[in-house]
Protein backbone atom coordinates (compact mmCIF):
# COMPACT_ATOMS: atom_id res chain seq x y z
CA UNK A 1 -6.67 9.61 -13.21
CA UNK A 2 -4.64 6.53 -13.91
CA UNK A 3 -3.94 5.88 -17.70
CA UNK A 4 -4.16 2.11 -17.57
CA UNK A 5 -0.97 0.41 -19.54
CA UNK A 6 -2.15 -3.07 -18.74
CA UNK A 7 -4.95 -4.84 -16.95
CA UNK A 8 -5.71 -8.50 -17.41
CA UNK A 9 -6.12 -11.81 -15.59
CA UNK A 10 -3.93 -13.83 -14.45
CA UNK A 11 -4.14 -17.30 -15.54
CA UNK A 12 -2.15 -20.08 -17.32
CA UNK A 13 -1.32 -20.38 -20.50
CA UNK A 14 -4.09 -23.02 -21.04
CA UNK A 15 -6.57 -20.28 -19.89
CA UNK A 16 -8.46 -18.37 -22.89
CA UNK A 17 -7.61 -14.87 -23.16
CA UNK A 18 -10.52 -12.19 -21.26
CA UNK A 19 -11.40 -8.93 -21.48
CA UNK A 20 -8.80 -6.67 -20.41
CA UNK A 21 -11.50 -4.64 -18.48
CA UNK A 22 -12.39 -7.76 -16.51
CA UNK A 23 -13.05 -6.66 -12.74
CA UNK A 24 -12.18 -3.01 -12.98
CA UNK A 25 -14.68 -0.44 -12.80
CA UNK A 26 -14.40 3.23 -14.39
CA UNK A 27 -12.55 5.78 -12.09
CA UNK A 28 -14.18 7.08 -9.56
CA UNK A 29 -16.00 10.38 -10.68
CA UNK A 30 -14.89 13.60 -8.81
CA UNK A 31 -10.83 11.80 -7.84
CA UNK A 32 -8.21 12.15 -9.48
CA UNK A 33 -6.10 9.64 -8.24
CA UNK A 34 -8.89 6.46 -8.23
CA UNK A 35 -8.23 3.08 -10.04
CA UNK A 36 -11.17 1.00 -7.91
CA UNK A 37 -11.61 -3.20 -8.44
CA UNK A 38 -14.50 -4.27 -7.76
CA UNK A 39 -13.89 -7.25 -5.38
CA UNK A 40 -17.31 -9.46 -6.17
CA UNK A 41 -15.75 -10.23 -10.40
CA UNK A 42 -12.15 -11.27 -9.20
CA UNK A 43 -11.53 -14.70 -10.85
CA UNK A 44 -9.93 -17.41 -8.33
CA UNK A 45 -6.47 -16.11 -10.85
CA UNK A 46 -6.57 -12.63 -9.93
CA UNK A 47 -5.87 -9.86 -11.76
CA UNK A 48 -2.06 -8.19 -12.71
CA UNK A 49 -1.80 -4.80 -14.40
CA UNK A 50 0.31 -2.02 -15.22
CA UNK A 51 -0.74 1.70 -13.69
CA UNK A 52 0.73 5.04 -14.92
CA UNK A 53 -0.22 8.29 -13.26
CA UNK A 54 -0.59 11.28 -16.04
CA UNK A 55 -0.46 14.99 -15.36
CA UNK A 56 -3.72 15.16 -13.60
CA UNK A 57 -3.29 12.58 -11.52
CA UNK A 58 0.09 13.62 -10.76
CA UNK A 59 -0.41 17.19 -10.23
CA UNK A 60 -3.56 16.14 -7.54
CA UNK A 61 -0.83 13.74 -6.07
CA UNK A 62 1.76 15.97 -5.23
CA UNK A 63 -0.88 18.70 -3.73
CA UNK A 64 -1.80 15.33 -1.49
CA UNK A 65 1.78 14.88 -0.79
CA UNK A 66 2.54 18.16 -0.04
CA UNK A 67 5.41 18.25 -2.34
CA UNK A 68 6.59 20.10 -5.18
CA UNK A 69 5.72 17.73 -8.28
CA UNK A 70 5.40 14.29 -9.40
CA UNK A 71 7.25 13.99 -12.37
CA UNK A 72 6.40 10.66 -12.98
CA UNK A 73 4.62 7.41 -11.57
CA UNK A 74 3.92 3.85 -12.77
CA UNK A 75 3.25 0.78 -10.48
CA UNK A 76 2.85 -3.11 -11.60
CA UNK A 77 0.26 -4.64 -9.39
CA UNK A 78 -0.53 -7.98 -8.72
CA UNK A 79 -3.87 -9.16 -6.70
CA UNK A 80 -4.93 -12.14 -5.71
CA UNK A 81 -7.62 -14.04 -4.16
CA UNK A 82 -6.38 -15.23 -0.43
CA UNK A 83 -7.33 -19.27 0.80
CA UNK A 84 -9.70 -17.68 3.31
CA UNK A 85 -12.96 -16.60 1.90
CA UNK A 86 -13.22 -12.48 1.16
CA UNK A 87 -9.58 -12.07 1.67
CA UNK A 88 -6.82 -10.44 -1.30
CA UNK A 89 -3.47 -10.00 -1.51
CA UNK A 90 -1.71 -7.13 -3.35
CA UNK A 91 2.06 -7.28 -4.36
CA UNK A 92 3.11 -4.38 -6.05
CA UNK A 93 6.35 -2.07 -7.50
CA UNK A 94 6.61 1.94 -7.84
CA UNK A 95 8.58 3.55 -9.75
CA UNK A 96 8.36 6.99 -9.06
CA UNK A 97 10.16 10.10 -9.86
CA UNK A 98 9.35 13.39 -7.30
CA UNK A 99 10.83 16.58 -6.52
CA UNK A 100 10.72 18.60 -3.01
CA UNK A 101 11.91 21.49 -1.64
CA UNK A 102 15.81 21.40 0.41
CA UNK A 103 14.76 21.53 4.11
CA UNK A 104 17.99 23.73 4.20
CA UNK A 105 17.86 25.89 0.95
CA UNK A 106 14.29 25.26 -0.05
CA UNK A 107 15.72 24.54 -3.60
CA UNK A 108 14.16 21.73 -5.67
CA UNK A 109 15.28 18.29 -4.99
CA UNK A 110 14.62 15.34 -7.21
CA UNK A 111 14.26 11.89 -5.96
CA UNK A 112 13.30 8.25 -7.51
CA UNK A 113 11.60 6.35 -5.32
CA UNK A 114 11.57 2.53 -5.83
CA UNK A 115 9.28 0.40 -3.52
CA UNK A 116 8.22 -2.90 -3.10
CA UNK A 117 4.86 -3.62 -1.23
CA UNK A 118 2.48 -6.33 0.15
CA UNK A 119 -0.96 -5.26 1.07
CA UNK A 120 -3.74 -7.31 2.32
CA UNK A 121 -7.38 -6.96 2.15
CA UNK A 122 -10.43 -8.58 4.36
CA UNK A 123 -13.94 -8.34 4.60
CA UNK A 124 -15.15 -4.42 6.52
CA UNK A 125 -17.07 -6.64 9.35
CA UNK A 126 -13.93 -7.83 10.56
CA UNK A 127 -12.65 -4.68 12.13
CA UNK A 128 -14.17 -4.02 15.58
CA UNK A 129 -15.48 -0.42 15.90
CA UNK A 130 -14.37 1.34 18.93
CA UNK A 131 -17.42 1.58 20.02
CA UNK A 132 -17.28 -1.81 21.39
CA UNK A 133 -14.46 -1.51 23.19
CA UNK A 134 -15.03 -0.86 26.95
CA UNK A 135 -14.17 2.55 28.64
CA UNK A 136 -10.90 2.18 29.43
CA UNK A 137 -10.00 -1.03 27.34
CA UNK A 138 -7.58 -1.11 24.73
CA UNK A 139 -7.20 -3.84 21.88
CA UNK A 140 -4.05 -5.81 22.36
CA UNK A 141 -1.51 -6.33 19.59
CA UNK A 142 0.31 -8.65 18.85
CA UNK A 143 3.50 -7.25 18.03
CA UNK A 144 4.58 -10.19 16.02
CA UNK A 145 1.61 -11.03 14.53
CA UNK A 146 1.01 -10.00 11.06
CA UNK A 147 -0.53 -6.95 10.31
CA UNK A 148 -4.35 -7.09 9.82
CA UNK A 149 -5.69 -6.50 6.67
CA UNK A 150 -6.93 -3.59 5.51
CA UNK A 151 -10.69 -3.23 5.28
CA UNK A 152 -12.89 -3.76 2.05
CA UNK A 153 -15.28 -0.64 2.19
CA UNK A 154 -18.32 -1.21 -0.61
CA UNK A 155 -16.87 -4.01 -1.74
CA UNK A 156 -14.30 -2.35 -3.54
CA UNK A 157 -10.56 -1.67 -3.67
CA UNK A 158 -8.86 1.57 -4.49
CA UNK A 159 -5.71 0.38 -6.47
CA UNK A 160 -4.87 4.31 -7.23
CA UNK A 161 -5.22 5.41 -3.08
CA UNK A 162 -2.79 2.14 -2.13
CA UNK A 163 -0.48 3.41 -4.51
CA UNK A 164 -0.46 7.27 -3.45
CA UNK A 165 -0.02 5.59 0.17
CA UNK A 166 2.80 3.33 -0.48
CA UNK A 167 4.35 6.72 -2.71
CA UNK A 168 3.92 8.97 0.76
CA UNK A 169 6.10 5.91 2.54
CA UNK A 170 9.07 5.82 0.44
CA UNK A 171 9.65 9.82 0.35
CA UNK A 172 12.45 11.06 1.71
CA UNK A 173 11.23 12.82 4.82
CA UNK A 174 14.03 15.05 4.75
CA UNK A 175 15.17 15.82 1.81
CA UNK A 176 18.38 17.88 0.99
CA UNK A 177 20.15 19.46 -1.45
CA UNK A 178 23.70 18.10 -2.65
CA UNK A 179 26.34 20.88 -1.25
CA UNK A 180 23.63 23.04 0.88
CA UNK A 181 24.58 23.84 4.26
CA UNK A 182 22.98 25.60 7.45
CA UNK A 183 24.28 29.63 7.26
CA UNK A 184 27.06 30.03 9.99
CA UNK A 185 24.75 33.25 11.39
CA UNK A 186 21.95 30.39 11.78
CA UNK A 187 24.49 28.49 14.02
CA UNK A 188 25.79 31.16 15.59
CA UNK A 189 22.14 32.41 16.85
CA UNK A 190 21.57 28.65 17.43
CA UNK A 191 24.36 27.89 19.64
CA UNK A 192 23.63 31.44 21.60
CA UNK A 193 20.25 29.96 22.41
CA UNK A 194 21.59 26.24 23.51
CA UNK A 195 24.21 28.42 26.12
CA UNK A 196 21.35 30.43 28.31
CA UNK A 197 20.82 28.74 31.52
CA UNK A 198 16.48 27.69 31.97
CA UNK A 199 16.90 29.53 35.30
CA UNK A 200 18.04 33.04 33.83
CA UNK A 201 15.20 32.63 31.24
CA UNK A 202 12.96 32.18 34.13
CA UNK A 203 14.25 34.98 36.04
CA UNK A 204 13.46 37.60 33.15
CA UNK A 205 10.17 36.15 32.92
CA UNK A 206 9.52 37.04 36.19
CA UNK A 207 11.09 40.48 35.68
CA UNK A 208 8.47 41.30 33.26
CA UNK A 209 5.34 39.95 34.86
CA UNK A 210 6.86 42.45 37.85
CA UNK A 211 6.54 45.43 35.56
């Protein structure tokens, strides 16, 4: 689970100070990596907070990710009510530090990852099922349109999931070790392969299938 540094609203300094529990729910029994708001107490301020991931969370994470650890993890969050009624906005930073395996050498590789991120949220009724597209019909896009928000299921949002999401983004996909290079017998074998012609590859399959 997340060990929460900070939560709290956000509000002027005229404001009186409120619970620092104020919209957030318990973690989500049964996940690890869960931080949920429920949607229904935001204030018109919002909420900003302070997430770090500890060695549960982390450990879950990096079985999720496919990768071999999450050394560490924090993210400040910021979420906001949007004009139109139902709709947040998330701004948030991660501050990661992972380690993967060389896609040459398979050696551990360590990499901070530092990402910026704007999410939105709407109401789940806003998303038209598939189901209600015609056979054959597909939804147009506008390609410069923004991107439409992502949906509120149970009226609740999973800080902890956006957070392992926007972590997955800003891996490197192919991570390598300073110094490691391909073997030379690896190129050799590779280059060997490149030179045969598709034709005399199909001509000894034929050979076979003939005895």
């Amino acid at each position: 689970m997340f060990r929460r540094l900070g939560c709290r609203p956000v509000f002027d300094g005229s404001a009186a100070l409120l619970n620092e529990d104020f919209a957030v729910s318990k973690d989500v029994p049964g996940k690890e990596f869960s931080h949920v708001v429920e949607v229904d107490r935001i204030g018109p301020q919002g909420l900003q907070m302070q997430l770090e991931a500890d060695q549960a969370a982390r450990t879950a994470l990096a079985y999720q990710l496919r990768i071999l650890g999450v050394l560490s993890l924090k993210a400040d969050l910021r979420l906001v009510p949007e004009a139109l009624a139902g709709h947040f906005r998330l701004t948030g930073q991660i501050e990661a530090e992972v380690e993967q395996a060389c896609v040459v050498s398979l050696e551990p590789v360590r990499q901070r990852v530092s990402e910026m991120f704007v999410r939105r949220f709407g109401p789940e009724t806003e998303a038209k099922p598939e189901a209600e597209l015609g056979e054959g019909e597909a939804e147009w896009l506008d390609p410069d349109a923004d991107d439409p928000p992502d949906p509120i299921a149970g009226a609740q949002i999973d800080l902890g999931a956006v957070v392992a999401e926007e972590l997955a983004l800003g891996l490197d996909p192919y991570p390598r070790r300073p110094g490691a290079e391909v073997p030379d017998s690896y190129r050799e074998t590779a280059e060997e392969g490149s030179k045969i012609s598709p034709f005399a590859a199909l001509a000894k399959l034929k050979a076979t299938k003939k005895d």
